[in-house]
C-alpha atoms as a PDB file:
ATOM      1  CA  UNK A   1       6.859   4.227  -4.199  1.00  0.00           C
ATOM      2  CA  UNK A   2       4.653   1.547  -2.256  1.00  0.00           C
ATOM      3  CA  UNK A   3       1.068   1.655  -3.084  1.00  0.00           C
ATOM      4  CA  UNK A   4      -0.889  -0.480  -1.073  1.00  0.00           C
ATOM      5  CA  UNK A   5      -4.312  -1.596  -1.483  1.00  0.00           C
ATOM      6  CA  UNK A   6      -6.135  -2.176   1.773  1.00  0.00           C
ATOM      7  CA  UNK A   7      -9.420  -1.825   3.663  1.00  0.00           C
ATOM      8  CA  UNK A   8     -10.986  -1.531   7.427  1.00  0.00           C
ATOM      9  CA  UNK A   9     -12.846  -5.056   7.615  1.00  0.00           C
ATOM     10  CA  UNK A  10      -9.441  -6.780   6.114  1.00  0.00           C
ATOM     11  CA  UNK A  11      -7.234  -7.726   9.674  1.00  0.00           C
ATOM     12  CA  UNK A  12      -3.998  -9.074   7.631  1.00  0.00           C
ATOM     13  CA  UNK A  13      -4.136  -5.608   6.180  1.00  0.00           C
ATOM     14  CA  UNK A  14      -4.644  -3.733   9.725  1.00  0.00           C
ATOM     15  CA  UNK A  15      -1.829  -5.899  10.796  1.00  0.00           C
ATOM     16  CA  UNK A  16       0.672  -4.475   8.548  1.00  0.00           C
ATOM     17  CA  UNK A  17      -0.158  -0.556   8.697  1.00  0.00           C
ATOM     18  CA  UNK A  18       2.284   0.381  11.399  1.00  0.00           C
ATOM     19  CA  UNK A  19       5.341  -1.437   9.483  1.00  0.00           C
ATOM     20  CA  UNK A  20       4.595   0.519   6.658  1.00  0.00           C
ATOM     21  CA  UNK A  21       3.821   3.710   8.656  1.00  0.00           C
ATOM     22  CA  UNK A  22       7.548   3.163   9.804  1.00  0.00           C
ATOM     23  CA  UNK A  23       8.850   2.329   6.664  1.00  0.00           C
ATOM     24  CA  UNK A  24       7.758   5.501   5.351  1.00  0.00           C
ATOM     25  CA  UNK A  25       8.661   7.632   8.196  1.00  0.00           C
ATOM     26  CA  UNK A  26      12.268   6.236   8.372  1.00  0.00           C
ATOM     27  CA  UNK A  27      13.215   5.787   4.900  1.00  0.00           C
ATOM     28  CA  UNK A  28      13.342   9.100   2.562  1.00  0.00           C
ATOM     29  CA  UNK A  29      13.716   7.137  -0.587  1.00  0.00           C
ATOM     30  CA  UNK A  30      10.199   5.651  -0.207  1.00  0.00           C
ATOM     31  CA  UNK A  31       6.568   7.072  -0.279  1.00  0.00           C
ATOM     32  CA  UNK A  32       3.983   5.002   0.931  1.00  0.00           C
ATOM     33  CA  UNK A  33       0.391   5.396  -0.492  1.00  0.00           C
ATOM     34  CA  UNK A  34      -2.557   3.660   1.625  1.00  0.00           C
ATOM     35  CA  UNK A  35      -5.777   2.769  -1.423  1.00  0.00           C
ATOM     36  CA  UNK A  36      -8.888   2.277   0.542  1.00  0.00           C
ATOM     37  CA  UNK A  37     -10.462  -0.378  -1.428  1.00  0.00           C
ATOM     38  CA  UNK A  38     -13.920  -0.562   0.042  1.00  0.00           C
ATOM     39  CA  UNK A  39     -16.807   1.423   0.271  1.00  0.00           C
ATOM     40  CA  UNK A  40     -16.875   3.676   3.491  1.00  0.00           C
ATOM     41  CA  UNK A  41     -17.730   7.185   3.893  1.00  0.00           C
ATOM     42  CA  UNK A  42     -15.094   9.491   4.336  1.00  0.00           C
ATOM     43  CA  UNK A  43     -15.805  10.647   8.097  1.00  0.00           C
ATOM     44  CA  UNK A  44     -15.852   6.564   9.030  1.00  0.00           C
ATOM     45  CA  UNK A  45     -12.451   6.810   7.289  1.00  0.00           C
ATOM     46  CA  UNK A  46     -10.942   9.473   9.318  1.00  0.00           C
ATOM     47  CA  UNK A  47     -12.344   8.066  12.919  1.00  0.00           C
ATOM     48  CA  UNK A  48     -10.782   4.470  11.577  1.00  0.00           C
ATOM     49  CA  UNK A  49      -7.765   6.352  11.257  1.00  0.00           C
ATOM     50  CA  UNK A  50      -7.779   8.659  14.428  1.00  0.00           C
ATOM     51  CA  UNK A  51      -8.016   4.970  15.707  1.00  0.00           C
ATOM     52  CA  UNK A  52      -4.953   3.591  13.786  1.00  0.00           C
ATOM     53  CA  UNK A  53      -2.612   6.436  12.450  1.00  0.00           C
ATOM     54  CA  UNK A  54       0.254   6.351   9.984  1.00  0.00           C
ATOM     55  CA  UNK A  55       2.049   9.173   8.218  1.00  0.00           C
ATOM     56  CA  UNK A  56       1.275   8.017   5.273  1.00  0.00           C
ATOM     57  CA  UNK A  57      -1.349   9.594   2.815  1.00  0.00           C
ATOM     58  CA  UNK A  58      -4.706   7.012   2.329  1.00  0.00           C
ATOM     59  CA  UNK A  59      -7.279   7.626  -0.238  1.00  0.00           C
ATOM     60  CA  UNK A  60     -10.605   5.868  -0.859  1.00  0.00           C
ATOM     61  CA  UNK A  61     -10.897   4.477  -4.214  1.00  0.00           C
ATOM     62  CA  UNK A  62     -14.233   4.166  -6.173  1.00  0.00           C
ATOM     63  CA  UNK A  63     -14.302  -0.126  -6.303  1.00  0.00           C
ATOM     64  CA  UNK A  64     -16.114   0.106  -9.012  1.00  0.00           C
ATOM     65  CA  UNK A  65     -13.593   2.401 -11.221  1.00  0.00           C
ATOM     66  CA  UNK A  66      -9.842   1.739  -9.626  1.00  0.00           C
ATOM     67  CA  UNK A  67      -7.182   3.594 -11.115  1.00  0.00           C
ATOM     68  CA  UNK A  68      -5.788   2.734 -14.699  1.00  0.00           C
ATOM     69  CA  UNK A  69      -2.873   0.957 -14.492  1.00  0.00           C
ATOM     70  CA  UNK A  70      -3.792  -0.863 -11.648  1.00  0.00           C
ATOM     71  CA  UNK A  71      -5.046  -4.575 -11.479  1.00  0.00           C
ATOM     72  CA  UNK A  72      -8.132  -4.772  -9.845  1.00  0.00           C
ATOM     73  CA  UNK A  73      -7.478  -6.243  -6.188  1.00  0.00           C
ATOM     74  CA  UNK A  74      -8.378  -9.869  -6.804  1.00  0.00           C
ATOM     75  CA  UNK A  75      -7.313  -9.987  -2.580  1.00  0.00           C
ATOM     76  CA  UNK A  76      -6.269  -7.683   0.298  1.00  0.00           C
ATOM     77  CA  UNK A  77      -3.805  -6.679   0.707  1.00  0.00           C
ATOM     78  CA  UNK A  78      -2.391  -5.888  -2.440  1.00  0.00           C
ATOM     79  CA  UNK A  79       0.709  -3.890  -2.222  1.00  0.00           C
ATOM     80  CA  UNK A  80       2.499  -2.591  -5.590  1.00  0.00           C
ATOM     81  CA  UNK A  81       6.296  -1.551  -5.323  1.00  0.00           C
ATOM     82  CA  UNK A  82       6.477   0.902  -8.357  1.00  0.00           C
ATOM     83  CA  UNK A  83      10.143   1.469  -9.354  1.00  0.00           C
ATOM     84  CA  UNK A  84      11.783   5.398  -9.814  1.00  0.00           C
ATOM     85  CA  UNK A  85      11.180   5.070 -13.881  1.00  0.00           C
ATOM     86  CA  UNK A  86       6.885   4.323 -12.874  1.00  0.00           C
ATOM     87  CA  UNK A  87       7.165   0.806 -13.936  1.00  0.00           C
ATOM     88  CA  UNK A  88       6.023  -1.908 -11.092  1.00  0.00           C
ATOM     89  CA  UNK A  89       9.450  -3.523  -9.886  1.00  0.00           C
ATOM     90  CA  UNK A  90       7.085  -5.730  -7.880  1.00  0.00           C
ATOM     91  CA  UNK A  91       3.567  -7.065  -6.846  1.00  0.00           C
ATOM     92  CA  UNK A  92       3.098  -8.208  -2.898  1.00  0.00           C
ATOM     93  CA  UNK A  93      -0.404 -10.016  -2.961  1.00  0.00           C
ATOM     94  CA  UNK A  94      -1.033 -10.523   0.997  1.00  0.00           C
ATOM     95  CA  UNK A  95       0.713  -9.358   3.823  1.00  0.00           C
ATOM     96  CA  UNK A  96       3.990  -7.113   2.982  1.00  0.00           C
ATOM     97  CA  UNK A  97       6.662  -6.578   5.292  1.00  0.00           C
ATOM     98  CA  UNK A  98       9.543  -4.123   5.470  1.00  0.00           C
ATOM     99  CA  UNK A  99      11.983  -6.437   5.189  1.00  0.00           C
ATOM    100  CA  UNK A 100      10.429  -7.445   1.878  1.00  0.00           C
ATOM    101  CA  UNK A 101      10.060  -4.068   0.130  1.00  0.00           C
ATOM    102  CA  UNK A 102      13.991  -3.553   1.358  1.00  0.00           C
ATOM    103  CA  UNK A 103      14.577  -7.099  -0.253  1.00  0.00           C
ATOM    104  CA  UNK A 104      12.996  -6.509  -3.200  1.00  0.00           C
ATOM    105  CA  UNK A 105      14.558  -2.555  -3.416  1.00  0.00           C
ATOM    106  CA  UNK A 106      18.122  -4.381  -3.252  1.00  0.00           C
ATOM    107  CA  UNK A 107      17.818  -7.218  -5.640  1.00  0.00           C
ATOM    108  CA  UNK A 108      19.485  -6.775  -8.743  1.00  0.00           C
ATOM    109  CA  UNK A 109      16.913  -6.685 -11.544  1.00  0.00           C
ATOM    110  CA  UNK A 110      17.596  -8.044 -15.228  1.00  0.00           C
ATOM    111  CA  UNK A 111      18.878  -6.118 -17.727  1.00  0.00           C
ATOM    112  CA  UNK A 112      16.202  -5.703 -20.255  1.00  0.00           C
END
């Protein structure tokens, strides 16, 4: 699962939105979340994204309560890559590309 944190104003994260799109739509092992951190109302949302589809799902988040088990954003974007058991396998703070969620999908991870 890739959970990204992201929102309108931010261009970095803009930038990356169709590579994840594709990521998603081409690779059945992965779901791609969007987290709208920002405040915007929800029909701004869906012309933003009428603009600028993907297939993947995008909630806005409440900044002032994100969801547990999430760090608070301390930058955009954020982008989480949470491993099959739920735990975070890794943390992308700026721009993610697919080549780095593959490369961080096929490195071997320590035994712990």
């Amino acid at each position: 699962m890739v959970v990204n944190f992201w929102a309108t104003w931010c261009a970095p994260c803009i930038k990356e939105m169709p590579e994840l799109s594709a990521l998603d739509e081409s690779r059945e092992d992965i779901e791609v979340i969007g987290l709208a951190y920002e405040e915007i109302e929800v029909e701004a949302m869906r012309e933003f994204l009428a603009a600028r589809p993907v297939v993947y799902p995008v909630a806005i988040l409440d900044v002032y309560s994100p969801p547990a088990g999430f760090a608070t954003p301390r930058g955009l974007p954020m982008t989480y890559l949470i491993a099959p058991d739920g735990k975070v396998a890794e943390l992308f703070l700026g721009p993610v590309t697919a080549a780095k969620i593959d490369s961080a999908i096929a490195a071997p991870k320590a035994e712990g």
